[in-house]
N, C-alpha and C. Protein backbone atom coordinates (compact mmCIF):
# COMPACT_ATOMS: atom_id res chain seq x y z
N UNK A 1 12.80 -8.16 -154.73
CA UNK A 1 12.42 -9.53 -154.40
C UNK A 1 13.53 -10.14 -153.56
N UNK A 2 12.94 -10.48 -152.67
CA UNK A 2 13.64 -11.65 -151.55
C UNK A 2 14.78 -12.95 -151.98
N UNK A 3 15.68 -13.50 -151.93
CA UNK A 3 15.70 -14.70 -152.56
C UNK A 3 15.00 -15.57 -152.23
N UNK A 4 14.19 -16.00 -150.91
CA UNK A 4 13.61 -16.15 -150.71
C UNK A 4 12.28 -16.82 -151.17
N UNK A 5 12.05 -15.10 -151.94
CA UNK A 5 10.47 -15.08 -152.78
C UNK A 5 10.76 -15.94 -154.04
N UNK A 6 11.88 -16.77 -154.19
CA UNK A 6 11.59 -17.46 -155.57
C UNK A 6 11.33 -19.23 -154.70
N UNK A 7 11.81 -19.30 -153.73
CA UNK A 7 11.67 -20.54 -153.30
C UNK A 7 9.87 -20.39 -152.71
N UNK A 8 9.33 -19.92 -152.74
CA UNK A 8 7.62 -19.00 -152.20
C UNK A 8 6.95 -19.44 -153.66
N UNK A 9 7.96 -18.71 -154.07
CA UNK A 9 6.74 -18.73 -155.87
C UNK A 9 6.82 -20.04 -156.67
N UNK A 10 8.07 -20.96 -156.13
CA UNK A 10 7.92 -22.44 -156.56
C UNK A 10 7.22 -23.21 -155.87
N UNK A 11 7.21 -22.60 -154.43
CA UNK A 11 6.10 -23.84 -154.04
C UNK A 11 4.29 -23.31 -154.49
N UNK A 12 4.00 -22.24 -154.31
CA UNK A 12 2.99 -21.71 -155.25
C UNK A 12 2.26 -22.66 -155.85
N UNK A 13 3.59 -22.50 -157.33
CA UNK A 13 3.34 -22.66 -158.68
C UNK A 13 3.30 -24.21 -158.72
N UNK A 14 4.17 -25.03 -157.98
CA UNK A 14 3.98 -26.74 -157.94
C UNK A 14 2.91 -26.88 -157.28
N UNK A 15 2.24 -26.27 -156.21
CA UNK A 15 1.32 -27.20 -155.17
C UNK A 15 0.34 -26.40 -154.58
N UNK A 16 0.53 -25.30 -155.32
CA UNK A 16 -0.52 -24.34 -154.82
C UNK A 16 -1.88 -24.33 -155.13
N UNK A 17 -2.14 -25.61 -155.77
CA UNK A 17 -3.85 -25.97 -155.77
C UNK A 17 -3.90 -27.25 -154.54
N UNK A 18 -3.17 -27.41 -154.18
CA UNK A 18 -2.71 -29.01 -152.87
C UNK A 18 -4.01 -28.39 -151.54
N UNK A 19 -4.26 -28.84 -150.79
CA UNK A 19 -4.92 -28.51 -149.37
C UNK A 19 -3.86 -29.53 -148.56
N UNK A 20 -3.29 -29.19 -147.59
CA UNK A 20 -2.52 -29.74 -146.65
C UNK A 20 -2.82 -29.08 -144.94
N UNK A 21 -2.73 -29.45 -144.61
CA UNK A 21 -2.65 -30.14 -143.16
C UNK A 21 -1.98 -29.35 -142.47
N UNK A 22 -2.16 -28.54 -140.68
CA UNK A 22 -1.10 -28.24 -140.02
C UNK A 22 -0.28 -29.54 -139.78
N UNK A 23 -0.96 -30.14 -139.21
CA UNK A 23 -0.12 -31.75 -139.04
C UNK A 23 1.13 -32.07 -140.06
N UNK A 24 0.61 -32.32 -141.27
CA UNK A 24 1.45 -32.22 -142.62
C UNK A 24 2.59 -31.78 -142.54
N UNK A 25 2.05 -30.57 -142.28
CA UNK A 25 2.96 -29.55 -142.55
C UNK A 25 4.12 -29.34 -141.11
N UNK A 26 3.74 -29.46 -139.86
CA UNK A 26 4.48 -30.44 -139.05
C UNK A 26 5.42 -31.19 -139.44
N UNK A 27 4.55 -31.96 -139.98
CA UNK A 27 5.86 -33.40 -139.98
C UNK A 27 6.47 -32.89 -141.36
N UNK A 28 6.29 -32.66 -142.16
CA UNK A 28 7.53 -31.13 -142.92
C UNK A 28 8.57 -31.22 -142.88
N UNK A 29 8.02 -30.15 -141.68
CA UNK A 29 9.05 -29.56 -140.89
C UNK A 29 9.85 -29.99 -140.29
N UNK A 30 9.57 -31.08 -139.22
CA UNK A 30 9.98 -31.52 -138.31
C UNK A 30 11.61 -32.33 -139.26
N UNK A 31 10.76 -32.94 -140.82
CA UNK A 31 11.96 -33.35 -141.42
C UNK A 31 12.71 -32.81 -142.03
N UNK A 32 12.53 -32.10 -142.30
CA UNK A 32 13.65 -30.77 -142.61
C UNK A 32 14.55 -30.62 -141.84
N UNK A 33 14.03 -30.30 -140.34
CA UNK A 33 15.38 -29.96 -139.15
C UNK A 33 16.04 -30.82 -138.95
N UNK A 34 15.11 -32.55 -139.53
CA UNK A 34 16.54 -33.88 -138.60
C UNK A 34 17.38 -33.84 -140.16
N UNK A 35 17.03 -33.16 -141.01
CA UNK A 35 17.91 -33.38 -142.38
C UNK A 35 18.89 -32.08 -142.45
N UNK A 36 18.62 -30.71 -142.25
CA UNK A 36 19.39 -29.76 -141.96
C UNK A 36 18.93 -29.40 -140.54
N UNK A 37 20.00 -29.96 -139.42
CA UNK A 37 19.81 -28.97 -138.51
C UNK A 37 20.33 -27.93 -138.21
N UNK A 38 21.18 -27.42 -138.67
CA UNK A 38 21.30 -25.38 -138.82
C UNK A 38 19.95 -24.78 -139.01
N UNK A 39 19.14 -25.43 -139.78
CA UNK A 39 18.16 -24.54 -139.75
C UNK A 39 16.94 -24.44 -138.63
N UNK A 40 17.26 -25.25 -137.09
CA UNK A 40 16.35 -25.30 -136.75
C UNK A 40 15.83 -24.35 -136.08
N UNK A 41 16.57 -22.88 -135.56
CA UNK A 41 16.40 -22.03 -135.01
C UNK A 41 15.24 -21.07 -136.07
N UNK A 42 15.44 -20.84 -137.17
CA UNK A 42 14.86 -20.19 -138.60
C UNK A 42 12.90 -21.38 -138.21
N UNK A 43 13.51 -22.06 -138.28
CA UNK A 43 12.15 -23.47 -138.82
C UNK A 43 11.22 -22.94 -137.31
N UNK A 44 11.52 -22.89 -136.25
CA UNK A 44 11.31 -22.94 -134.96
C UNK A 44 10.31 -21.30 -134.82
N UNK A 45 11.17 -20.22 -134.89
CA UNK A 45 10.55 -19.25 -135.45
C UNK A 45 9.16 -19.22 -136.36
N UNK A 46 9.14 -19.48 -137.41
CA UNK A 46 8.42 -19.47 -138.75
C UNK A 46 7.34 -20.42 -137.73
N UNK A 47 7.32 -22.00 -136.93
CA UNK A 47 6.39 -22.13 -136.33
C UNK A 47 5.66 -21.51 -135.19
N UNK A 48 6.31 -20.73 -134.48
CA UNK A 48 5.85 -20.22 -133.58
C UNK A 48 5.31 -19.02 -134.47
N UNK A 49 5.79 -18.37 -135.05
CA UNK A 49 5.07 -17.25 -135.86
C UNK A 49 3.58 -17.49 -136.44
N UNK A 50 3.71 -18.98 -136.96
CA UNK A 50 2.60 -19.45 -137.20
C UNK A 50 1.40 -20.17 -136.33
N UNK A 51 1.79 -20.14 -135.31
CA UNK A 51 0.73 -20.57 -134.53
C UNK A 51 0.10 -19.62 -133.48
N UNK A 52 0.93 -18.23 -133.60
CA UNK A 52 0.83 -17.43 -132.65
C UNK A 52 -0.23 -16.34 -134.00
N UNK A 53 0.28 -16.45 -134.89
CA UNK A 53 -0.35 -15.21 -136.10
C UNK A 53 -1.78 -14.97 -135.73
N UNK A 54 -2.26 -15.72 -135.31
CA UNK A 54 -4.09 -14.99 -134.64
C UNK A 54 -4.10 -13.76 -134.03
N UNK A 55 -3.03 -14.00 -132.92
CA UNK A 55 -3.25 -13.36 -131.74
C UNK A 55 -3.54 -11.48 -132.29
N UNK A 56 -2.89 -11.22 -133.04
CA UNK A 56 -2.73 -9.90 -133.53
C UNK A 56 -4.33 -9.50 -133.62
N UNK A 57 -5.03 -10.19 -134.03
CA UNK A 57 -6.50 -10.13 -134.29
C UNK A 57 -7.18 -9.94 -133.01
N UNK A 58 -7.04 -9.91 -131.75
CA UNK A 58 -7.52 -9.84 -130.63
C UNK A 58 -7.69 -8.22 -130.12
């Protein structure tokens, strides 16, 4: 297991019956990076990963 996979399995287990939003989940993000920005290179990634993840299906 990842360390990672325990910060995965808490959000899960708190909110994993929730329906949210790309938008939402955007603006997230977006506050995350003006609160830690070291992480914005990591955050930046993970969105592009996510908006690109279709393409594989083509």
């Amino acid at each position: 297991m990842y360390f990672t996979d325990r910060g995965i399995e808490e959000l899960v287990q708190r909110r994993g019956e929730e329906t949210v939003t790309l938008e939402w989940l955007g603006e997230q993000l977006r506050t995350f990076v003006d609160m830690h920005p070291e992480f914005e290179t990591p955050i930046e990634r993970l969105a592009t990963w996510l908006a690109r993840d279709d393409e594989d299906d083509e």
